[in-house]
Protein backbone atom coordinates (compact mmCIF):
# COMPACT_ATOMS: atom_id res chain seq x y z
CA UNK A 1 0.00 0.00 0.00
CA UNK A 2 1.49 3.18 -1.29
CA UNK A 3 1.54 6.68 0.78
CA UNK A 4 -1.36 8.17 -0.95
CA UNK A 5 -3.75 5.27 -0.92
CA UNK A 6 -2.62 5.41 3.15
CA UNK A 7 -3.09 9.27 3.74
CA UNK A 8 -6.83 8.47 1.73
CA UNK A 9 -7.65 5.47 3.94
CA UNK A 10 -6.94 7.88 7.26
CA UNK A 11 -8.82 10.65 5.58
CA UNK A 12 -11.45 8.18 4.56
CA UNK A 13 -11.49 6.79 8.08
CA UNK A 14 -12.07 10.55 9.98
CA UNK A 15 -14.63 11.36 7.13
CA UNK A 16 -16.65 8.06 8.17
CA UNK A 17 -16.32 8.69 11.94
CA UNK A 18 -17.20 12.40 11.13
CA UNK A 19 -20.33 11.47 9.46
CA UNK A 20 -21.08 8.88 12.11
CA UNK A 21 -21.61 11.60 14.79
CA UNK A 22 -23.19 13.84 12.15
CA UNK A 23 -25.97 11.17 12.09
CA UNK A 24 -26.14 10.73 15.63
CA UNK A 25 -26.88 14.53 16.00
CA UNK A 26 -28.79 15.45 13.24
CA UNK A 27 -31.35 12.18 14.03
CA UNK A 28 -31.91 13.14 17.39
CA UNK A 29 -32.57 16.99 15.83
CA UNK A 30 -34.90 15.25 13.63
CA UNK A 31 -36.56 13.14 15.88
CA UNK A 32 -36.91 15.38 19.04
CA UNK A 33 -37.94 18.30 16.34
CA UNK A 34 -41.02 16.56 14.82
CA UNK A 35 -41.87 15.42 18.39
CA UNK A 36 -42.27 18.78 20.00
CA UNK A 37 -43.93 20.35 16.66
CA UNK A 38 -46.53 17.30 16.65
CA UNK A 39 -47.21 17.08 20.54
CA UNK A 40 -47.59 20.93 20.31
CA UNK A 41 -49.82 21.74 17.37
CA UNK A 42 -52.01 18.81 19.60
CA UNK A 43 -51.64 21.01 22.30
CA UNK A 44 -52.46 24.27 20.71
CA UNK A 45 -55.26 22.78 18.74
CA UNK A 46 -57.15 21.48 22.11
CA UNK A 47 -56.88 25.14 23.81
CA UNK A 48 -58.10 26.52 20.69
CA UNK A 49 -60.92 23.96 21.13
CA UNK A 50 -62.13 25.20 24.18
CA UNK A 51 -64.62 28.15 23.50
CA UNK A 52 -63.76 30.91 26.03
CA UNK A 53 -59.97 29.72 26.50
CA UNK A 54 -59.51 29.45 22.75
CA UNK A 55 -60.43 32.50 22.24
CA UNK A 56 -59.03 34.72 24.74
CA UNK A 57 -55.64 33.01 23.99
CA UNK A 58 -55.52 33.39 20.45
CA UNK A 59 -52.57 35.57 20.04
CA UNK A 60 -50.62 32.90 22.35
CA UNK A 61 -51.73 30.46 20.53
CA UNK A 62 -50.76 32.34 16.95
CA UNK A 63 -47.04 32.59 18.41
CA UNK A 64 -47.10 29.03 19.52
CA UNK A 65 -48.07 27.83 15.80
CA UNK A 66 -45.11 29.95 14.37
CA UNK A 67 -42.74 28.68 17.22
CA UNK A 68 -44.11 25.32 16.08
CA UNK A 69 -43.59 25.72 12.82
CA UNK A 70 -40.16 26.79 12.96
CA UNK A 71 -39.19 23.71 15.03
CA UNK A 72 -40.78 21.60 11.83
CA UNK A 73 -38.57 23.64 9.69
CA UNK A 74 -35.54 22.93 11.65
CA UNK A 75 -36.41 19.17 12.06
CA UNK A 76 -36.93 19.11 8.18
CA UNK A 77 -33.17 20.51 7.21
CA UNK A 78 -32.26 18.13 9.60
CA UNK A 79 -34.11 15.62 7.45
CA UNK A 80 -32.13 16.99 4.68
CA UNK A 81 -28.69 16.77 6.49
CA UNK A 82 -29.09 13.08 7.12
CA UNK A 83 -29.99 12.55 3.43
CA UNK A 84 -26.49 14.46 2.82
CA UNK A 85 -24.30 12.60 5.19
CA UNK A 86 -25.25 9.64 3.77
CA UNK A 87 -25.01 9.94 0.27
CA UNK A 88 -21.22 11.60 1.15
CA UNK A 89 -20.61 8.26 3.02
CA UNK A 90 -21.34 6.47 -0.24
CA UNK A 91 -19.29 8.20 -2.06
CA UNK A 92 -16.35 7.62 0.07
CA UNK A 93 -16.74 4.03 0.53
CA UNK A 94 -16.57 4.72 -3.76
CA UNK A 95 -13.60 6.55 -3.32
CA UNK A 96 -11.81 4.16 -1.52
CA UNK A 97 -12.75 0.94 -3.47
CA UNK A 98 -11.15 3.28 -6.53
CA UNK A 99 -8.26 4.45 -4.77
CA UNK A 100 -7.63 0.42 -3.41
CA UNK A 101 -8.34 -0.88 -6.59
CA UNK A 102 -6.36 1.71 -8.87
CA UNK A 103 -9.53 2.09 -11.19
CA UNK A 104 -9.27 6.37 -12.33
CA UNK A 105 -12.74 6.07 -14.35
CA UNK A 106 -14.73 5.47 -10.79
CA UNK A 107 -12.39 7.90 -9.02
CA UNK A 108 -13.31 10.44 -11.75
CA UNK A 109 -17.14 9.44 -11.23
CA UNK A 110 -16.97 10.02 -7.22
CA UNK A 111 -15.14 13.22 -7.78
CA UNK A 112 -17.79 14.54 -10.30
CA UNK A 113 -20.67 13.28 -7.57
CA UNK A 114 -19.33 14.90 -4.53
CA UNK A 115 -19.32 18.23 -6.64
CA UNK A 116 -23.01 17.66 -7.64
CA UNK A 117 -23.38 17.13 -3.55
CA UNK A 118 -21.51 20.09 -2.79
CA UNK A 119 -23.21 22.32 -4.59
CA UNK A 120 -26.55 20.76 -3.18
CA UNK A 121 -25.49 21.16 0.16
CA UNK A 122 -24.86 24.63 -0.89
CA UNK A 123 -28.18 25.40 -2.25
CA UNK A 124 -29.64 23.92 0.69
CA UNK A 125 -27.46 26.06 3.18
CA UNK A 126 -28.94 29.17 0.56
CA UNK A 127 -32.68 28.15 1.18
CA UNK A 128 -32.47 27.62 4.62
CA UNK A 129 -30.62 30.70 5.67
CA UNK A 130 -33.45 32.45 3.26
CA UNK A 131 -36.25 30.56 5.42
CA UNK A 132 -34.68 31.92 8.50
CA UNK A 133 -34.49 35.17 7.56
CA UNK A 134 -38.15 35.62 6.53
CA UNK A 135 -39.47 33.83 9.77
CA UNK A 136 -37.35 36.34 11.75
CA UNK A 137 -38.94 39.14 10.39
């Protein structure tokens, strides 16, 4: 095993562990996220129910649905990141079958993926920070 194909297994290696607690996070921020925007839109929706509560609440209850909805939109790019991590993991499992095996073509193919996921992860970055923006005004 040559000195590049050994730096790319290491760098391989901390991309995999990397992603690994990228998962770990971003799942639990996905999970915990649609929790709290489900329980709560149950929540609001049954104080809204009740006829003099509902209604005396209502601008409580109109900040609760945006705070709720906000949480669904963070849970939802969290969604997204997942998706990312693991199509990055597949193409460095790719990588590294290419680098062990010598084959250029499939390094070529991974390196012309992981630019198509780049710039995906950029637009993503672009909608959410848009997203953000408008809910903060």
């Amino acid at each position: 095993m040559g000195l590049f194909s050994r730096i790319g297994q290491k760098i391989a290696g901390g991309i995999e562990t990397a992603g690994r607690l990228g998962k770990k996070v971003l799942g639990e921020v996905s999970r915990v996220g649609h929790k709290i925007s489900s329980q709560g839109g149950h929540i609001v929706n049954a104080v809204e129910r009740i006829p003099m509560v509902g209604t005396a609440l209502a601008p409580v209850t109109g900040v609760a649905r945006s705070a709720l909805g906000m949480i669904e939109n963070v849970a939802s790019g969290a969604d997204k990141g997942l998706s990312m991590i693991n199509r990055a993991e597949g193409l460095v499992r790719e990588g590294r079958d290419a680098v062990r095996t010598g084959d250029l073509q499939q390094a070529h193919q991974v390196l012309r993926r992981s630019g198509d996921l780049g710039r995906d992860v950029k637009d993503n970055l672009q909608k959410a920070r848009k997203n953000i923006s408008s809910q903060m005004r």
